[in-house]
Protein backbone atom coordinates (compact mmCIF):
# COMPACT_ATOMS: atom_id res chain seq x y z
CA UNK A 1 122.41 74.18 -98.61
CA UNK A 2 119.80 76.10 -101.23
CA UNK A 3 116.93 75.89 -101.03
CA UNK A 4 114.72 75.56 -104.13
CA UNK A 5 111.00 76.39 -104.54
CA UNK A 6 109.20 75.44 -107.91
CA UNK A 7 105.69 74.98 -109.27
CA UNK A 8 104.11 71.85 -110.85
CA UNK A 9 101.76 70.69 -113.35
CA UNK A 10 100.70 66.88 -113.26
CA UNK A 11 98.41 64.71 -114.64
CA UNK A 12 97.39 61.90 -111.47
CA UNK A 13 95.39 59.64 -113.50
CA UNK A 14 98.66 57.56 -113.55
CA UNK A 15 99.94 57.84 -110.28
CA UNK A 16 98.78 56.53 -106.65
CA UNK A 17 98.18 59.82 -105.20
CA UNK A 18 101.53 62.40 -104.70
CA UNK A 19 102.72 61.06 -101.72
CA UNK A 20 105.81 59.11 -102.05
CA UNK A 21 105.22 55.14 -101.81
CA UNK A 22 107.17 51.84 -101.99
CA UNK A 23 106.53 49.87 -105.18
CA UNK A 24 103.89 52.65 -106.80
CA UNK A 25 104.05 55.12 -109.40
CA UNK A 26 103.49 58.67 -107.45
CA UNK A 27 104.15 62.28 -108.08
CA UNK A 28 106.79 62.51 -105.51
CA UNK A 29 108.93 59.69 -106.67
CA UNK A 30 109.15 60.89 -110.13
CA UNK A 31 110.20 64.12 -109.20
CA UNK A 32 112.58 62.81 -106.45
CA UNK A 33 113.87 60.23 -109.41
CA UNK A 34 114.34 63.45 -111.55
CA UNK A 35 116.27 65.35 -108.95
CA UNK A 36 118.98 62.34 -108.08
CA UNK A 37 119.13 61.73 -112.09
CA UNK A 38 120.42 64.96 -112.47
CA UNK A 39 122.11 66.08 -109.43
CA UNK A 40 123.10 62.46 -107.89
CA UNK A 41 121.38 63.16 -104.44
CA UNK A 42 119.00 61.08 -102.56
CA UNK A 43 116.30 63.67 -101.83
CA UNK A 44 113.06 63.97 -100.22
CA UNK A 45 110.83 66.97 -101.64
CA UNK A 46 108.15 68.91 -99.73
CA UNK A 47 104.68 69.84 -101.48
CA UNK A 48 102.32 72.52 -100.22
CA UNK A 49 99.26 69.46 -100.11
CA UNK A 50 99.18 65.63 -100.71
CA UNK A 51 96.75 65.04 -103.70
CA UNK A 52 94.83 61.40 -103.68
CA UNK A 53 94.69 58.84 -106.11
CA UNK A 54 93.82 60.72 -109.92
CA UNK A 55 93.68 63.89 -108.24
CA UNK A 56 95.24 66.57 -111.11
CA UNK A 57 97.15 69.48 -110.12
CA UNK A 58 98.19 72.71 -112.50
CA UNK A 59 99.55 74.34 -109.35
CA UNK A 60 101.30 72.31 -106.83
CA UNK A 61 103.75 74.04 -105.07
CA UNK A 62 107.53 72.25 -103.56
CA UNK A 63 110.75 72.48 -102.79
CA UNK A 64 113.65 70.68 -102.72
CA UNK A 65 117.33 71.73 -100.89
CA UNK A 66 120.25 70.87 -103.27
CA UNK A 67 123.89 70.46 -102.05
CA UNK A 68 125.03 72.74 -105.03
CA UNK A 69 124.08 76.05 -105.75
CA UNK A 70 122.78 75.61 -109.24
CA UNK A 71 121.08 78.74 -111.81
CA UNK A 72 117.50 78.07 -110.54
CA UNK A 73 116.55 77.42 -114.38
CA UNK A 74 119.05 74.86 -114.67
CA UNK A 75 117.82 72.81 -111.80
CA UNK A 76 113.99 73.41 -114.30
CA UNK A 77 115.36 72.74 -116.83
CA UNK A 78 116.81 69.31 -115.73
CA UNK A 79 114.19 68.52 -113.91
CA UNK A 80 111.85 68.27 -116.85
CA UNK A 81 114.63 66.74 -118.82
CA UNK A 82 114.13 63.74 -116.56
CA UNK A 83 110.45 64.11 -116.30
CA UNK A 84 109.90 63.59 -119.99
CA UNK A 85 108.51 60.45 -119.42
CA UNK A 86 106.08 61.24 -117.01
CA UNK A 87 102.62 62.95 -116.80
CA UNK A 88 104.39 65.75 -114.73
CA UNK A 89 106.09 69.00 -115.90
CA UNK A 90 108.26 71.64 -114.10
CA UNK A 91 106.77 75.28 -114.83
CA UNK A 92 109.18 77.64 -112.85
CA UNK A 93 111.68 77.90 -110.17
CA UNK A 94 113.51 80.33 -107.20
CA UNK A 95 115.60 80.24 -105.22
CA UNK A 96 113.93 81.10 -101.82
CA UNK A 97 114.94 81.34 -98.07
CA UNK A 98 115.95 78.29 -95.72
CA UNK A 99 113.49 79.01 -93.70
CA UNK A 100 110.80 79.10 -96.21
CA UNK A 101 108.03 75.85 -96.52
CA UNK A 102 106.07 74.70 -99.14
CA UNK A 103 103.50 73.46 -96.82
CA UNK A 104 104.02 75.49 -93.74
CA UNK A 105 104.78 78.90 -95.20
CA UNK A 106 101.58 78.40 -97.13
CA UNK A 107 98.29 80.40 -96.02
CA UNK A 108 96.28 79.47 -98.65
CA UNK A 109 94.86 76.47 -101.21
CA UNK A 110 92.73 77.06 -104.43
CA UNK A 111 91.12 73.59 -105.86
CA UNK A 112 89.06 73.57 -109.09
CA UNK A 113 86.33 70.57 -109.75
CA UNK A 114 85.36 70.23 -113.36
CA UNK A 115 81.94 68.12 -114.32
CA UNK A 116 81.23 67.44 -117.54
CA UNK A 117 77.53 68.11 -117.94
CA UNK A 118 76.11 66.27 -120.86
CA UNK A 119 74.97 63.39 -122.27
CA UNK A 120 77.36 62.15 -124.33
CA UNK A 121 81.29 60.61 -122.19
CA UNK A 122 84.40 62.34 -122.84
CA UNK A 123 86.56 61.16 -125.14
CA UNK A 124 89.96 63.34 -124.86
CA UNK A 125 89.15 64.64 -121.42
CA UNK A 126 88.44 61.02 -120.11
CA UNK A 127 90.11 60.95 -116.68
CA UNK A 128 89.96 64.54 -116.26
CA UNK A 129 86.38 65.38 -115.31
CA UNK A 130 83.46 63.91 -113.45
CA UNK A 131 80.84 62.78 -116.53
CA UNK A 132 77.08 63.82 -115.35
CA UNK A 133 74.51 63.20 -117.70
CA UNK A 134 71.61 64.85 -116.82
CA UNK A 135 71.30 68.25 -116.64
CA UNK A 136 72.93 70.34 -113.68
CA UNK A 137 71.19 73.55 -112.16
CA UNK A 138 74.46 75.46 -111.75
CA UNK A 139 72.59 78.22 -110.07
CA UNK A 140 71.06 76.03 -107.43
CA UNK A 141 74.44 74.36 -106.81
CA UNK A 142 75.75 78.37 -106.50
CA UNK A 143 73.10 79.13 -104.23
CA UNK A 144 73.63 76.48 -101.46
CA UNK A 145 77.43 76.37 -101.55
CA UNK A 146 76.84 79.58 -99.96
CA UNK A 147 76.60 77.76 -96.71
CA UNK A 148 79.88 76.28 -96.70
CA UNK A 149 81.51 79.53 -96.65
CA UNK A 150 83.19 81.11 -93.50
CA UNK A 151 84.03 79.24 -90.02
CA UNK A 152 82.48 75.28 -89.62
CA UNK A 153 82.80 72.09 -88.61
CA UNK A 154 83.35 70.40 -91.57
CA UNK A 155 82.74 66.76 -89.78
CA UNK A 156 79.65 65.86 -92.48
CA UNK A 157 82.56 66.50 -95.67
CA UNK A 158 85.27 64.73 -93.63
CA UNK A 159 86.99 61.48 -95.15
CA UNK A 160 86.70 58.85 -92.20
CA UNK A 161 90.62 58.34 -92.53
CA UNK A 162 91.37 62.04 -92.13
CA UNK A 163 94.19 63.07 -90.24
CA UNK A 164 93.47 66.20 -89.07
CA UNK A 165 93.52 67.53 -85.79
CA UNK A 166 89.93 69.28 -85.50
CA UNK A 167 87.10 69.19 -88.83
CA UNK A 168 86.83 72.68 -88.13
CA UNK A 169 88.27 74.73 -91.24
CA UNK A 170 87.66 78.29 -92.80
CA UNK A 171 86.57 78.03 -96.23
CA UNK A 172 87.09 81.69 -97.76
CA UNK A 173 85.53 80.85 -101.25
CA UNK A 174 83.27 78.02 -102.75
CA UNK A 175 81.52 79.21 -106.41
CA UNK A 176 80.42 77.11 -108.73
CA UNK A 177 79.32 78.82 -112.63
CA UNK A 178 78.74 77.10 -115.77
CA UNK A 179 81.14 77.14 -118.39
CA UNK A 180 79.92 75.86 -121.83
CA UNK A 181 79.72 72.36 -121.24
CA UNK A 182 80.93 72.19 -117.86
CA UNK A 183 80.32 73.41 -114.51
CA UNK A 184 83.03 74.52 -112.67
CA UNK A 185 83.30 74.58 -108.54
CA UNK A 186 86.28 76.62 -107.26
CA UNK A 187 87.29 76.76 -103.30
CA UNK A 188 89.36 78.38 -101.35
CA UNK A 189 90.65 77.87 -98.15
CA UNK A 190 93.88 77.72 -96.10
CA UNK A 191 94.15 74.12 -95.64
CA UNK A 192 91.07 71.36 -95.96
CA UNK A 193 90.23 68.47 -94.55
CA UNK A 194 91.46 64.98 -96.86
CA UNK A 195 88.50 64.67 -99.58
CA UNK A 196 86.60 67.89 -98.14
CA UNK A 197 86.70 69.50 -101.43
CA UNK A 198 85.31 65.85 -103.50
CA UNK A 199 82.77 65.60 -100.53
CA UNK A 200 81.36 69.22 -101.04
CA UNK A 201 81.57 68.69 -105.13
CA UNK A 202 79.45 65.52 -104.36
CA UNK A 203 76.79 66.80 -102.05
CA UNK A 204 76.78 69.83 -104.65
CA UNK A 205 75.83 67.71 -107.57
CA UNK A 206 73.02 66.81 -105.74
CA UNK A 207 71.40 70.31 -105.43
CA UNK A 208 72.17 70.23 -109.11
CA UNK A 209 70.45 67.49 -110.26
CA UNK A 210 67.41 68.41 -107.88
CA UNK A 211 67.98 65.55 -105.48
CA UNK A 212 68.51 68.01 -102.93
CA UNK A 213 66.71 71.31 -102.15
CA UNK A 214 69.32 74.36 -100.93
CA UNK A 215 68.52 73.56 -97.84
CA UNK A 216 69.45 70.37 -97.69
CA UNK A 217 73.38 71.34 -97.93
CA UNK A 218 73.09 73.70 -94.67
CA UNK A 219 71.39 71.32 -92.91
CA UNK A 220 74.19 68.54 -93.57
CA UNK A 221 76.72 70.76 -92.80
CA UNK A 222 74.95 71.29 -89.69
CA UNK A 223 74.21 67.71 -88.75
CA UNK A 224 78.19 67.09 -88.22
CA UNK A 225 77.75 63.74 -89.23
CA UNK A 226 79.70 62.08 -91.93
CA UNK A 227 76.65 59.86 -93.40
CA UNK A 228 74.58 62.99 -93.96
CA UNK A 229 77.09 63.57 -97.55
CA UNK A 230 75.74 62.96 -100.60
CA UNK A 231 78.07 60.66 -102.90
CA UNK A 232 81.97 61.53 -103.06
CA UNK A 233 82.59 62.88 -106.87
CA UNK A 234 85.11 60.99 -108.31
CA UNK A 235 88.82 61.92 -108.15
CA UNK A 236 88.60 62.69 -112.04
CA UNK A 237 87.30 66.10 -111.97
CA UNK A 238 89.71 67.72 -108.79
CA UNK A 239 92.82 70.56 -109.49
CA UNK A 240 94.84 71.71 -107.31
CA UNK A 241 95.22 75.58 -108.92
CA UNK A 242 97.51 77.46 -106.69
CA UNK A 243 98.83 77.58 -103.60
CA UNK A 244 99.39 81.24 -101.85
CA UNK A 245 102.11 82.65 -99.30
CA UNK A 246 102.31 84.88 -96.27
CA UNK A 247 104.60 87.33 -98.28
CA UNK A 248 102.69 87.35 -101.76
CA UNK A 249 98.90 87.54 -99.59
């Protein structure tokens, strides 16, 4: 049976999370529509991460095993025939190994949080980024996310409904630069915690707006308790960017 690996773009403000559900609009059902519109299977895709509710994505990772052994840029093609509809878009695919995951081959997760800093709302980026009005100190928000970096627990930035096994995560990268009109906060990690990276973007806001001092974000991290994080930024702002492998690292 091929195997099929393939890269997506979505838009979540109109979906309830990616995770498949009965009776509401998600990621995974319109892709999983897509495939038995085209192919006439009943399928069940794997992603490389579950994004929440309006969570944005310009690099999921999936894959999807097909009972025909179609040119890979048919089954694209095809795919984003059916998608046309939807907020969600196809952007390559390969054939790859049986034995290869989109989730559990993966060694690695990049997320991007976008805030609009200024005082006036978005108008066509409404639903894509967090709107804060006053003024951010990018460089203070830089400074302390230096803390989160490297071995933790990670119980203080932990979603009460998380699933994981242990709140203890490596986080390999967490910047955060101004860009124009925006601040931008990148991490990078093999796998977080569910709403670890909108928990961090949250308490980082407020080292921006000068709520917090630097200190302030080591010494929640530290506390390991989950009502020592500042506010969780919205879903608005979050990307998932890209999603690495064992054989591409």
């Amino acid at each position: 049976m091929p195997r099929y690996r393939f890269t997506v773009e979505y838009d979540g403000s109109a979906y309830n999370g990616f995770q498949a559900q009965r009776g509401q609009p998600t990621v995974q059902g319109a892709i999983e529509t897509a495939v038995t519109a085209f192919s006439g299977q009943t399928v069940r895709i794997a992603a490389a991460g579950r994004t929440d509710t309006g969570v944005h994505a310009t690099g999921q990772t999936c894959h999807v095993d097909l009972d025909k052994d179609w040119p890979a840029r048919t089954v694209m093609n095809a795919l984003n025939a059916h998608l046309m509809h939807e907020a969600v878009a196809v952007l390559d695919c390969a054939p790859v190994s049986d034995d290869w995951h989109a989730r559990f081959t993966a060694n690695g997760r990049k997320y991007l949080y976008r805030i609009l800093n200024r005082p006036g709302r978005p108008a066509l980026d409404r639903g894509r980024v967090w709107h804060v009005k006053k003024p951010l100190d990018a460089e203070a928000m830089q400074a302390a996310a230096q803390s989160l970096i490297g071995l933790h627990d990670f119980t203080t930035f932990r979603d009460a409904q998380c699933q994981s096994a242990s709140p203890v995560k490596t986080l390999d990268v967490a910047r955060v630069s101004r860009v124009g009109e925006e601040v931008h906060l990148v991490f990078e990690a093999r796998s977080f915690l569910h709403r670890q990276v909108r928990s961090m973007a949250g308490s980082l806001a407020e080292v921006g707006l000068g709520r917090w001092a630097e200190s302030d974000l080591a010494d929640a991290l530290a506390a390991k308790d989950r009502a020592r994080c500042g506010a969780v930024a919205p879903s608005d702002g979050l990307y998932l960017t890209g999603v690495t492998y064992e054989a591409e690292a």
